[in-house]
C-alpha atoms as a PDB file:
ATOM      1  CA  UNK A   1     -54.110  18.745 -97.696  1.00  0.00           C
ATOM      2  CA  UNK A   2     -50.525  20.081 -96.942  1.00  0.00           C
ATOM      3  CA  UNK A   3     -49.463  17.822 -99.830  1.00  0.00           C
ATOM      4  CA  UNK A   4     -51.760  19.728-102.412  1.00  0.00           C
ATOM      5  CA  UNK A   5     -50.803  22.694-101.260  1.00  0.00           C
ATOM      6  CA  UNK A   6     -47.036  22.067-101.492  1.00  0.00           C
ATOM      7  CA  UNK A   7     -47.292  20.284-105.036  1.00  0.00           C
ATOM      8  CA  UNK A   8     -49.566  23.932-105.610  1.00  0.00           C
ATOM      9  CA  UNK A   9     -46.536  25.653-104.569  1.00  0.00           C
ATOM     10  CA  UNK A  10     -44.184  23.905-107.011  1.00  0.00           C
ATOM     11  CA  UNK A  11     -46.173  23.981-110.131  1.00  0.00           C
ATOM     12  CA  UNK A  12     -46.736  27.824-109.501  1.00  0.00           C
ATOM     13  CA  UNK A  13     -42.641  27.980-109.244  1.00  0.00           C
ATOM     14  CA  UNK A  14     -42.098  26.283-112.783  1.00  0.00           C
ATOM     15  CA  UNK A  15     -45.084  27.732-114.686  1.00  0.00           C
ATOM     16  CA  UNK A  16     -43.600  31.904-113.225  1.00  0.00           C
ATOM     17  CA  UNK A  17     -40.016  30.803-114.235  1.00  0.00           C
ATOM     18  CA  UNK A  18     -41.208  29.399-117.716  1.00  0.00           C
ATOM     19  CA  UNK A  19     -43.214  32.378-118.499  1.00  0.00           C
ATOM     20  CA  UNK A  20     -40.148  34.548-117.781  1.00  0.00           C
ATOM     21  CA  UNK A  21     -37.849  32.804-120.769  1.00  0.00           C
ATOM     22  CA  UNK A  22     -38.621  34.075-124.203  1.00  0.00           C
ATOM     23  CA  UNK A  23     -40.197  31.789-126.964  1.00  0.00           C
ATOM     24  CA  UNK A  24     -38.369  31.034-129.626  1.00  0.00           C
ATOM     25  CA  UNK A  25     -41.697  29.635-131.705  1.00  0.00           C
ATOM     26  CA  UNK A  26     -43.541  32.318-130.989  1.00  0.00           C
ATOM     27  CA  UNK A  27     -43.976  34.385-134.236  1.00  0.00           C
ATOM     28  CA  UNK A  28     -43.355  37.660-132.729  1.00  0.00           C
ATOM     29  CA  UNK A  29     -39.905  36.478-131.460  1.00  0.00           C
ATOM     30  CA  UNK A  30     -36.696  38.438-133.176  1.00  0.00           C
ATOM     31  CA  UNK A  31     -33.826  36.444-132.533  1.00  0.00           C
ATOM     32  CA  UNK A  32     -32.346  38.166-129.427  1.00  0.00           C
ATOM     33  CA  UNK A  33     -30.011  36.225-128.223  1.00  0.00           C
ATOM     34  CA  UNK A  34     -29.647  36.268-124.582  1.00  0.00           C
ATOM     35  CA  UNK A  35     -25.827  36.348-124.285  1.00  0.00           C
ATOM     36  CA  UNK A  36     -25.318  33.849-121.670  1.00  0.00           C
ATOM     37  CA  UNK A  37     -22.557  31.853-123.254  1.00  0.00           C
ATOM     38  CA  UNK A  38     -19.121  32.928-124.239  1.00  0.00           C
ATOM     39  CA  UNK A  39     -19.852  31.919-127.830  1.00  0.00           C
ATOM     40  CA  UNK A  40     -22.628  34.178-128.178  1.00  0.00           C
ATOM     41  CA  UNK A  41     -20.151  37.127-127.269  1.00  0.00           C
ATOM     42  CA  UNK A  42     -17.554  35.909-128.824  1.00  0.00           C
ATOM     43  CA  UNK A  43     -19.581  35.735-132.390  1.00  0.00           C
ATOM     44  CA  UNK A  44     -20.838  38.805-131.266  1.00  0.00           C
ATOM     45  CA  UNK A  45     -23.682  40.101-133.554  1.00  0.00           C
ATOM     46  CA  UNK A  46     -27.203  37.821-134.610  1.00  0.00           C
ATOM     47  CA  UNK A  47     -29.481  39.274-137.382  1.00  0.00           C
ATOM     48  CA  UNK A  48     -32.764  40.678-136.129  1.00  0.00           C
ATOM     49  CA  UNK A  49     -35.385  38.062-137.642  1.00  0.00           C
ATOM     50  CA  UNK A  50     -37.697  40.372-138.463  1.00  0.00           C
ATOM     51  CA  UNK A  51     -35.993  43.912-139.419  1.00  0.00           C
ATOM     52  CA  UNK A  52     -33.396  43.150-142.206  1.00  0.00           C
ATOM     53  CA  UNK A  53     -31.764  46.349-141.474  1.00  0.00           C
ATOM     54  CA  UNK A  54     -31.493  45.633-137.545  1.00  0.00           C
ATOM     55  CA  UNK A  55     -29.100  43.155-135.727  1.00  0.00           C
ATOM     56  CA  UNK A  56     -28.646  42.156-132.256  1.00  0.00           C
ATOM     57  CA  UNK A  57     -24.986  43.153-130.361  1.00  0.00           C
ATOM     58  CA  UNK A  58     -24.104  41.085-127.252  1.00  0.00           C
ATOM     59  CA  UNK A  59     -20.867  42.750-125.639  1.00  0.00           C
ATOM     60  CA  UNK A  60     -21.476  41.830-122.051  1.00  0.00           C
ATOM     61  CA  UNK A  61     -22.252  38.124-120.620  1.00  0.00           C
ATOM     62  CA  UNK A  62     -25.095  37.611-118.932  1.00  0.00           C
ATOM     63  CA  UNK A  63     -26.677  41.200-120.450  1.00  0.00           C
ATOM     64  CA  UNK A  64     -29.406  40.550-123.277  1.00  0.00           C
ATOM     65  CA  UNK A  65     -28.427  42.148-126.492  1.00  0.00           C
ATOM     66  CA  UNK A  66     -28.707  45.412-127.516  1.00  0.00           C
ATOM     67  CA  UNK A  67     -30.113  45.976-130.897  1.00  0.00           C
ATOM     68  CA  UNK A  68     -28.380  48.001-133.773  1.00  0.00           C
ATOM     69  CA  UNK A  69     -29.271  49.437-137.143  1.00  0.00           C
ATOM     70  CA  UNK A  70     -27.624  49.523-140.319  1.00  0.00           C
ATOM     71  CA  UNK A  71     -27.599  52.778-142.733  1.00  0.00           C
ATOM     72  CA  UNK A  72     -30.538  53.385-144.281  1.00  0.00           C
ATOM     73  CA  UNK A  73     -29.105  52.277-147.343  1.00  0.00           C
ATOM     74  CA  UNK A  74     -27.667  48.763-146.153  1.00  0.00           C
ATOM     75  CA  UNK A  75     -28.954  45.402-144.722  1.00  0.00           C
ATOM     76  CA  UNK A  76     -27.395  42.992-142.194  1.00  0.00           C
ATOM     77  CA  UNK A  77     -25.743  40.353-143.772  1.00  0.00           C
ATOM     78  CA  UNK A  78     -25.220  37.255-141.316  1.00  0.00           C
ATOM     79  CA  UNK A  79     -22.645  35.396-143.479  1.00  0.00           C
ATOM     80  CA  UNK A  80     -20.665  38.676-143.344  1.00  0.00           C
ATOM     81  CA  UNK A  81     -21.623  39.926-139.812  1.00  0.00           C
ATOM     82  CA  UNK A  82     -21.764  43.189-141.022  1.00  0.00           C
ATOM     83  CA  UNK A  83     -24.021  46.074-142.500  1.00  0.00           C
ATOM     84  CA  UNK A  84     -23.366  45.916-146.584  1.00  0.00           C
ATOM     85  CA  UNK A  85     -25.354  47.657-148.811  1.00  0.00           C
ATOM     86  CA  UNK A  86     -28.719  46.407-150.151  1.00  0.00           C
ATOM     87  CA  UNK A  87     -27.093  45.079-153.840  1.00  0.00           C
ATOM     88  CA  UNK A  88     -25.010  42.751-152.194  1.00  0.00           C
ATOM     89  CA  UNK A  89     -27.462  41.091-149.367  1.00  0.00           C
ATOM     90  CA  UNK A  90     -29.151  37.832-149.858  1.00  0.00           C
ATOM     91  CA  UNK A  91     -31.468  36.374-147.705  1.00  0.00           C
ATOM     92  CA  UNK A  92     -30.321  33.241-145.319  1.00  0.00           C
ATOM     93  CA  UNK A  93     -32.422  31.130-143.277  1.00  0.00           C
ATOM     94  CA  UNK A  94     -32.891  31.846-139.583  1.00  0.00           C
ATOM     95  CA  UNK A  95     -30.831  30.463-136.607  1.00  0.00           C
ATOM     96  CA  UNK A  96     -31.601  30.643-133.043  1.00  0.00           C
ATOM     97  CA  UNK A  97     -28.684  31.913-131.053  1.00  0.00           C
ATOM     98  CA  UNK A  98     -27.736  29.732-128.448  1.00  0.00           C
ATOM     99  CA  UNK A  99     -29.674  31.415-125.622  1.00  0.00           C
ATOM    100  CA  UNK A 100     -32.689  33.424-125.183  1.00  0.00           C
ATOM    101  CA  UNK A 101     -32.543  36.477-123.067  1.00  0.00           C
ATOM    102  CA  UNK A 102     -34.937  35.984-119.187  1.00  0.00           C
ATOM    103  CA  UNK A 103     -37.977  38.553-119.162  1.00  0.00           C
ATOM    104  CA  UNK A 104     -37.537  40.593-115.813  1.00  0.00           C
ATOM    105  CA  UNK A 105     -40.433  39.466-113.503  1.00  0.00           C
ATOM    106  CA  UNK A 106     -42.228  42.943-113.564  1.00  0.00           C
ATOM    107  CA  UNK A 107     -42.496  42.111-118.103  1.00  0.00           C
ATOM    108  CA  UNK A 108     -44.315  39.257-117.012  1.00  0.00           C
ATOM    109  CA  UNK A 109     -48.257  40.529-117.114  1.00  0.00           C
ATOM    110  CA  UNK A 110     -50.432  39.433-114.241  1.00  0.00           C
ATOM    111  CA  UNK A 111     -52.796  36.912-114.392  1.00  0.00           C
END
């Protein structure tokens, strides 16, 4: 019995800690990158998948992204990292950053 409850114990630990990391095939996901590598702060900006004016800013590691907007008038061109107006943006296909950013524990709704 002290067995089951252990392996219990365990599968409770991974399921809380995988609920906690954003899905990147879930269809409300944005493309916030989590900015947990050096890269990701390095390349600094990540087009917000589903607002074509809006784009994701990671300046600190280990903080999630903060997200930005261009001028009314202007999109969020990836291949320029930059806001340029809306004659001169194409689309691109989407790319998941490198990381995701962790839910905090009290996002996580209870069961």
């Amino acid at each position: 019995m002290k067995v089951f409850a252990i392996v219990l114990i365990v599968f409770a630990i991974i399921a809380v800690s995988l609920a906690q990391v954003q899905d990147p095939t879930d269809p409300t996901y944005t493309g916030q990158p989590g900015c947990l590598t050096e890269e990701e702060v390095t390349v600094g900006l990540y087009p917000h998948f589903r607002v074509k004016r809006g784009y994701w800013r990671c300046s600190v590691l280990g903080q999630p992204a903060t997200l930005e907007l261009c001028p009314v008038a202007q999109g969020f061109l990836e291949a320029a990292r930059a806001c340029v107006p809306w004659s001169q943006w194409y689309w691109t296909p989407t790319v998941a950053p490198p990381s995701y950013p962790v839910a905090d524990v009290t996002d996580v709704p209870p069961q």
